[in-house]
C-alpha atoms as a PDB file:
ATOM      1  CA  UNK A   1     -71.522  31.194  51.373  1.00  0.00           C
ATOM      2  CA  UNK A   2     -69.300  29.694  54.535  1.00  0.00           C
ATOM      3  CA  UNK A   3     -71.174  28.297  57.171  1.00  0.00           C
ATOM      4  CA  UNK A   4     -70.456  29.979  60.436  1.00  0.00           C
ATOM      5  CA  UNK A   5     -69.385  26.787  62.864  1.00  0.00           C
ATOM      6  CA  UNK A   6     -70.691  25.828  65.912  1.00  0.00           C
ATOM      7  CA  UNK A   7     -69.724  24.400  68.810  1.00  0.00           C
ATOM      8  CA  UNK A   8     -70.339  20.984  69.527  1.00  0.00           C
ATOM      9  CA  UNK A   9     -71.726  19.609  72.428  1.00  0.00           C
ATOM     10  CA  UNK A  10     -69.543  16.793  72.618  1.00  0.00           C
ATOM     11  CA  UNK A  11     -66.240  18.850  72.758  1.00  0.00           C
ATOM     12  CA  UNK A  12     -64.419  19.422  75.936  1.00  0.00           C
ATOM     13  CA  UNK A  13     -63.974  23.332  76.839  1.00  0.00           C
ATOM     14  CA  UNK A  14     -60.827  24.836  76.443  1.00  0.00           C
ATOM     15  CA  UNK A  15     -59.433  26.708  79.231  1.00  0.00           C
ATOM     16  CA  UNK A  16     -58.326  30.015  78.687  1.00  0.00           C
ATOM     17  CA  UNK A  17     -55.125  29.918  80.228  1.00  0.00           C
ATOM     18  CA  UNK A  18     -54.106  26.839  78.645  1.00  0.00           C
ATOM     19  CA  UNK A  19     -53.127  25.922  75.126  1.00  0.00           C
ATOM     20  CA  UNK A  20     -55.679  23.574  73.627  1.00  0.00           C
ATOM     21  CA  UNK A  21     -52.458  20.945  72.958  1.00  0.00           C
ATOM     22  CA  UNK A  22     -50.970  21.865  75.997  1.00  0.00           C
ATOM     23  CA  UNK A  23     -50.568  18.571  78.672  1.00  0.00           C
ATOM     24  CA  UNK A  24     -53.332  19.281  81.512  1.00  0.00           C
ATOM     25  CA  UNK A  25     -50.604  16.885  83.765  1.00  0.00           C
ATOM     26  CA  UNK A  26     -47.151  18.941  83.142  1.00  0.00           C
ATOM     27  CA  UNK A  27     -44.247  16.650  84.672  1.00  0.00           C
ATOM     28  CA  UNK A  28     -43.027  17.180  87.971  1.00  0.00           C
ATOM     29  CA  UNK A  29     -39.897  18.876  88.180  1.00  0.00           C
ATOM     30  CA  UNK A  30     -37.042  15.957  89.201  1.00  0.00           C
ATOM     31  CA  UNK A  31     -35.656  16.763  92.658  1.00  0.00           C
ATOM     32  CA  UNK A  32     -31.994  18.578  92.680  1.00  0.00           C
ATOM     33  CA  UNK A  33     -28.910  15.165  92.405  1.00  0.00           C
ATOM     34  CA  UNK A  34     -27.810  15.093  96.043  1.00  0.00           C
ATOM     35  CA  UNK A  35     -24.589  12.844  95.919  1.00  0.00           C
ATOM     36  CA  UNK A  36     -24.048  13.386  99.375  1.00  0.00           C
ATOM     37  CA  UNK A  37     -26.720  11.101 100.564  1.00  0.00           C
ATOM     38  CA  UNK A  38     -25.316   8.419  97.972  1.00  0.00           C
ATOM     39  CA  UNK A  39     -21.765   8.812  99.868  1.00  0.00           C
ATOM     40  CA  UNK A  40     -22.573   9.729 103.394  1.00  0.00           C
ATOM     41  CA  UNK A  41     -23.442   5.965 104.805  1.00  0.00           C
ATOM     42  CA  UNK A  42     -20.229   4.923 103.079  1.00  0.00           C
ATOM     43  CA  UNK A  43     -18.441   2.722 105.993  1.00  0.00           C
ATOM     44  CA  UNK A  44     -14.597   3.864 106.744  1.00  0.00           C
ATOM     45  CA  UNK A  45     -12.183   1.123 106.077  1.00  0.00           C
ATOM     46  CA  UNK A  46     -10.765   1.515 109.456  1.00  0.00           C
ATOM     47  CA  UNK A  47     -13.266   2.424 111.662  1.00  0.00           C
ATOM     48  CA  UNK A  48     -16.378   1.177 112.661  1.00  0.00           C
ATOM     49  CA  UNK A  49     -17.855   4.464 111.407  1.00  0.00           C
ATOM     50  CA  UNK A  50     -19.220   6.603 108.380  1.00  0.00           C
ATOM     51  CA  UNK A  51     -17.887   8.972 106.028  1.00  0.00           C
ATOM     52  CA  UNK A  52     -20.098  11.592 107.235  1.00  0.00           C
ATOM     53  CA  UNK A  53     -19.509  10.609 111.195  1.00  0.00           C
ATOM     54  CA  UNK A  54     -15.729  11.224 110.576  1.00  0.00           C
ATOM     55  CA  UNK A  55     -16.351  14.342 108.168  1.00  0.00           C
ATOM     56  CA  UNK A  56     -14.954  13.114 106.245  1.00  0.00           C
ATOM     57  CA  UNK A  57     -17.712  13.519 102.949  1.00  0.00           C
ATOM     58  CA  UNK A  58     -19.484  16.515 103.531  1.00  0.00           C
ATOM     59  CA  UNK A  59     -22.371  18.002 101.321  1.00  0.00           C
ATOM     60  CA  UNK A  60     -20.596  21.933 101.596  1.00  0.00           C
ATOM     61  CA  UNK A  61     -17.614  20.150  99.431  1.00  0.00           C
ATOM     62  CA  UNK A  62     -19.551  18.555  96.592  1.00  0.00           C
ATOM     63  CA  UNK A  63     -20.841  20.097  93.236  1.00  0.00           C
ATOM     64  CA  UNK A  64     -23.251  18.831  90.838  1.00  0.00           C
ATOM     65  CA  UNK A  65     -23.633  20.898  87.383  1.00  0.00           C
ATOM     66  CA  UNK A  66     -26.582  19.141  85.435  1.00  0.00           C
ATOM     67  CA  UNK A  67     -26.183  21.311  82.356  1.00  0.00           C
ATOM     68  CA  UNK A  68     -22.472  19.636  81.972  1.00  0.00           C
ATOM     69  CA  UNK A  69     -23.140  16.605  83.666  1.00  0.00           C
ATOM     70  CA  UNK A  70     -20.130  16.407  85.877  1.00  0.00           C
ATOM     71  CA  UNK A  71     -19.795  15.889  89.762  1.00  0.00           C
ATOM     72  CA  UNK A  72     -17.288  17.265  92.194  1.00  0.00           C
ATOM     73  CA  UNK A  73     -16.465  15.709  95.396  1.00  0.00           C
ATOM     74  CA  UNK A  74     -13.717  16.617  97.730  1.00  0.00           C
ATOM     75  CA  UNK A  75     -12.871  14.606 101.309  1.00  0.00           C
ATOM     76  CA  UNK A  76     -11.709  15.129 103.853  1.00  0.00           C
ATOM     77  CA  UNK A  77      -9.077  12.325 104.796  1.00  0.00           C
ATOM     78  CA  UNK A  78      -9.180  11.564 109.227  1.00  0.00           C
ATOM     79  CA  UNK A  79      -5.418  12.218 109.246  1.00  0.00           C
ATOM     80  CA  UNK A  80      -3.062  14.009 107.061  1.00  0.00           C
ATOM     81  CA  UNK A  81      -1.297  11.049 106.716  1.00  0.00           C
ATOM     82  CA  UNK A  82      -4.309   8.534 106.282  1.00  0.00           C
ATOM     83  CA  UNK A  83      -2.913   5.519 104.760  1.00  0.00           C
ATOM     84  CA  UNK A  84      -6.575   4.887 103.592  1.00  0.00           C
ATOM     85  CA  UNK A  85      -7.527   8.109 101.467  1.00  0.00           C
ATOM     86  CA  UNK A  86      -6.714   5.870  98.153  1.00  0.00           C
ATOM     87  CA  UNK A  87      -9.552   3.539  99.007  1.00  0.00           C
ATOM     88  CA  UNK A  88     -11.846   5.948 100.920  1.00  0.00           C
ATOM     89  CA  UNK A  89     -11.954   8.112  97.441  1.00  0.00           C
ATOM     90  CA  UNK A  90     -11.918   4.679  95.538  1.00  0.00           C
ATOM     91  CA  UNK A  91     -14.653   3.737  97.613  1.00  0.00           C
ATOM     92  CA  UNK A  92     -16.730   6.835  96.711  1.00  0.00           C
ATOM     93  CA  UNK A  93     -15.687   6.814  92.887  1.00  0.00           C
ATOM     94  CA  UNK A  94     -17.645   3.275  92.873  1.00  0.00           C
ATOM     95  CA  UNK A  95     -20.156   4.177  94.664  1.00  0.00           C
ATOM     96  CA  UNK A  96     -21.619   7.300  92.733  1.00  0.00           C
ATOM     97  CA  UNK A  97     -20.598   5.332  89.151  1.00  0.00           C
ATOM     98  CA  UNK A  98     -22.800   2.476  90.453  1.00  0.00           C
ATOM     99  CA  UNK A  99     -25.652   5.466  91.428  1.00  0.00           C
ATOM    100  CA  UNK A 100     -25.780   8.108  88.911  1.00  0.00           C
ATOM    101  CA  UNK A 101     -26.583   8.375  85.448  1.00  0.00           C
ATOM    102  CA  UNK A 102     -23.873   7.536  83.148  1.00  0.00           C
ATOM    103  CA  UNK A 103     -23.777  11.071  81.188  1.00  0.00           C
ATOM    104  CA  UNK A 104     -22.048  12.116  84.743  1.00  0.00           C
ATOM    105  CA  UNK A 105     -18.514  12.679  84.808  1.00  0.00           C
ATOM    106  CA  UNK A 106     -17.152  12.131  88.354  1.00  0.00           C
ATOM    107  CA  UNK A 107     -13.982  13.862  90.292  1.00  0.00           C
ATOM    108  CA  UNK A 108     -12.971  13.178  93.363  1.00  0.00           C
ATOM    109  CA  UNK A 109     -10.294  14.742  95.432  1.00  0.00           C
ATOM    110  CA  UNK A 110      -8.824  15.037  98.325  1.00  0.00           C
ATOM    111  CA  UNK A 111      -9.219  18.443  99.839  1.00  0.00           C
ATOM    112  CA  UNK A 112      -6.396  20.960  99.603  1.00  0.00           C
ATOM    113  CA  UNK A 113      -3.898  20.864 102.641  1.00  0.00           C
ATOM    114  CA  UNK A 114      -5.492  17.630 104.130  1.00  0.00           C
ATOM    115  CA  UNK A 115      -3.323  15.134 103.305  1.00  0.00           C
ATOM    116  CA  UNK A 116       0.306  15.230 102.887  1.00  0.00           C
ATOM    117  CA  UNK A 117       0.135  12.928  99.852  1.00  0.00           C
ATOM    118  CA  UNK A 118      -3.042  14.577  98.301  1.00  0.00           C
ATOM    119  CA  UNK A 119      -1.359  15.000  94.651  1.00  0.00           C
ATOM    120  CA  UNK A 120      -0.222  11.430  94.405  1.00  0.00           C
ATOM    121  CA  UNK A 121      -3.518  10.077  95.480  1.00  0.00           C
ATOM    122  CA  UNK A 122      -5.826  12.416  93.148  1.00  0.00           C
ATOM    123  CA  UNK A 123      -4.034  11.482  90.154  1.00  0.00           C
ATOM    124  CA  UNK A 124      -4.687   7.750  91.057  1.00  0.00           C
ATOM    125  CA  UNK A 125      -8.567   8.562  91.565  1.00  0.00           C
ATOM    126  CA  UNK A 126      -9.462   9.979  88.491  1.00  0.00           C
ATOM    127  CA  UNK A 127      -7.167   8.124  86.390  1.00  0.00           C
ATOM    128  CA  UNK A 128      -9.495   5.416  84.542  1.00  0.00           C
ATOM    129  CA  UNK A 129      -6.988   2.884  83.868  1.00  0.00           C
ATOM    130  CA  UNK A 130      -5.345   3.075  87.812  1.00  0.00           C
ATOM    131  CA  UNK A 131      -9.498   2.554  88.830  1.00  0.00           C
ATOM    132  CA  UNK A 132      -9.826  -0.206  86.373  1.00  0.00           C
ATOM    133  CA  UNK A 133      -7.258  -1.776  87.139  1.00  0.00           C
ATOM    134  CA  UNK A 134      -7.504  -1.398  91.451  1.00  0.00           C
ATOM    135  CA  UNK A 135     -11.487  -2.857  90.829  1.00  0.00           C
ATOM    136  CA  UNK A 136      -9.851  -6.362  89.253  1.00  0.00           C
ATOM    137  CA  UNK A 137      -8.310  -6.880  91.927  1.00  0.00           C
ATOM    138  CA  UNK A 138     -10.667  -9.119  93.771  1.00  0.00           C
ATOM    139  CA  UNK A 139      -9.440  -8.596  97.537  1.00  0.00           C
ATOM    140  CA  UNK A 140      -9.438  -4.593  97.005  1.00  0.00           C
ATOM    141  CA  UNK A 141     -12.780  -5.121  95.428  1.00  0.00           C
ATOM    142  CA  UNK A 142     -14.000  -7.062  98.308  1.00  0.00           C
ATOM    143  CA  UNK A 143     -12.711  -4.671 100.695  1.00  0.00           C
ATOM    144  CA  UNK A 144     -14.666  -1.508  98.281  1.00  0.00           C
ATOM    145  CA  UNK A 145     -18.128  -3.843  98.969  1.00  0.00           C
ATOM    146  CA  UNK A 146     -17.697  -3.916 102.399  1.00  0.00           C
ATOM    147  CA  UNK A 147     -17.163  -0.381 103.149  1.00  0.00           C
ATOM    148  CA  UNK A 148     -20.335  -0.066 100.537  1.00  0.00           C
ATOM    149  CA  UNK A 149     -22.512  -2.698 102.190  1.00  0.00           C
ATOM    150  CA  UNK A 150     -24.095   0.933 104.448  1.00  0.00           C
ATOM    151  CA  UNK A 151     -24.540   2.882 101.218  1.00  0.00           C
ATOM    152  CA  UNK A 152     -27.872   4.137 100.515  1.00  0.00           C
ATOM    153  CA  UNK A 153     -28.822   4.208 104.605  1.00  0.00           C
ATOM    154  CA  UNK A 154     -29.864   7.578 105.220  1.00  0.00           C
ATOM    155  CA  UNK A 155     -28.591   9.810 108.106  1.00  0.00           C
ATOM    156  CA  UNK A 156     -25.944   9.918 110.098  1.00  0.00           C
ATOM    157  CA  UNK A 157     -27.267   7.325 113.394  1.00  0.00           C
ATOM    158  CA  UNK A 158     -26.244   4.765 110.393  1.00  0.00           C
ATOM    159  CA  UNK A 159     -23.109   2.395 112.673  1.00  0.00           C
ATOM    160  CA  UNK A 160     -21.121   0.758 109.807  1.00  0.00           C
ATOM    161  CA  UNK A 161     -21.106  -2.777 109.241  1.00  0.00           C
ATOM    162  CA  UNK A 162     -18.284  -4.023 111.746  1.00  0.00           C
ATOM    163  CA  UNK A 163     -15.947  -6.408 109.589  1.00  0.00           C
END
């Protein structure tokens, strides 16, 4: 004959909702990638000003798809015939490589119909070897850290660092 078993005193009670090997503590979901507050402190090259003061990074013009693990950013150069887009869009390239998980792709662009150049200068953004080889060059690289020494201040009373 089986014996029929009892419960033991010692055992913790299961909850009826809840799996006995389920985790009582489930993680926490991990809040939504928001690149835009990586970028938006970003210091223009030419003014004593940021990215998001100018409008020139704005969180409307950036995509994030987790599942793929690629981010979109488009600016918004200060003049269609900003002499600075290359670096502003270098500047945020480095920026969200240094930041974000390396399983991220990153694109940057300029936006459509802002800058008269805007094919020239997205080619040279999200070609790898043109980025390598601007970031050895230890002036340009110099200039990047400056206009990255306001990155990761939050909102947009942030004055960039005057050089």
């Amino acid at each position: 004959k089986k014996k029929k078993k009892t419960p033991n005193s010692n055992q913790t009670p299961q909850l009826s909702h809840a799996p006995p090997s389920s985790n009582p503590f489930p993680a926490f979901p991990r809040p939504p990638l928001v690149p835009v507050d990586l970028i938006r402190s970003i210091s223009d090259p030419e003014h004593p000003l940021t990215l998001e003061q100018l409008n020139v990074a704005q969180c409307e013009h950036i995509t994030v798809d987790n599942t793929v693990g690629r981010v979109h950013v488009e600016f918004t150069p200060t003049i269609p015939h900003c002499s600075m887009a290359t670096l502003i869009g270098l500047c945020i390239r480095v920026r969200l490589l240094r930041s974000l998980p390396d399983r991220f792709k990153v694109d940057i662009n300029v936006r459509q119909g802002t800058h008269q150049s805007e094919n020239a200068v997205n080619k040279q953004l999200n070609d790898k070897e043109r980025v390598a080889a601007a970031l050895e060059n230890a002036h340009l690289l110099e200039v990047v850290n400056q206009c990255l020494a306001t990155a990761g201040q939050r909102g947009s009373e942030v004055t960039a660092v005057e050089r």
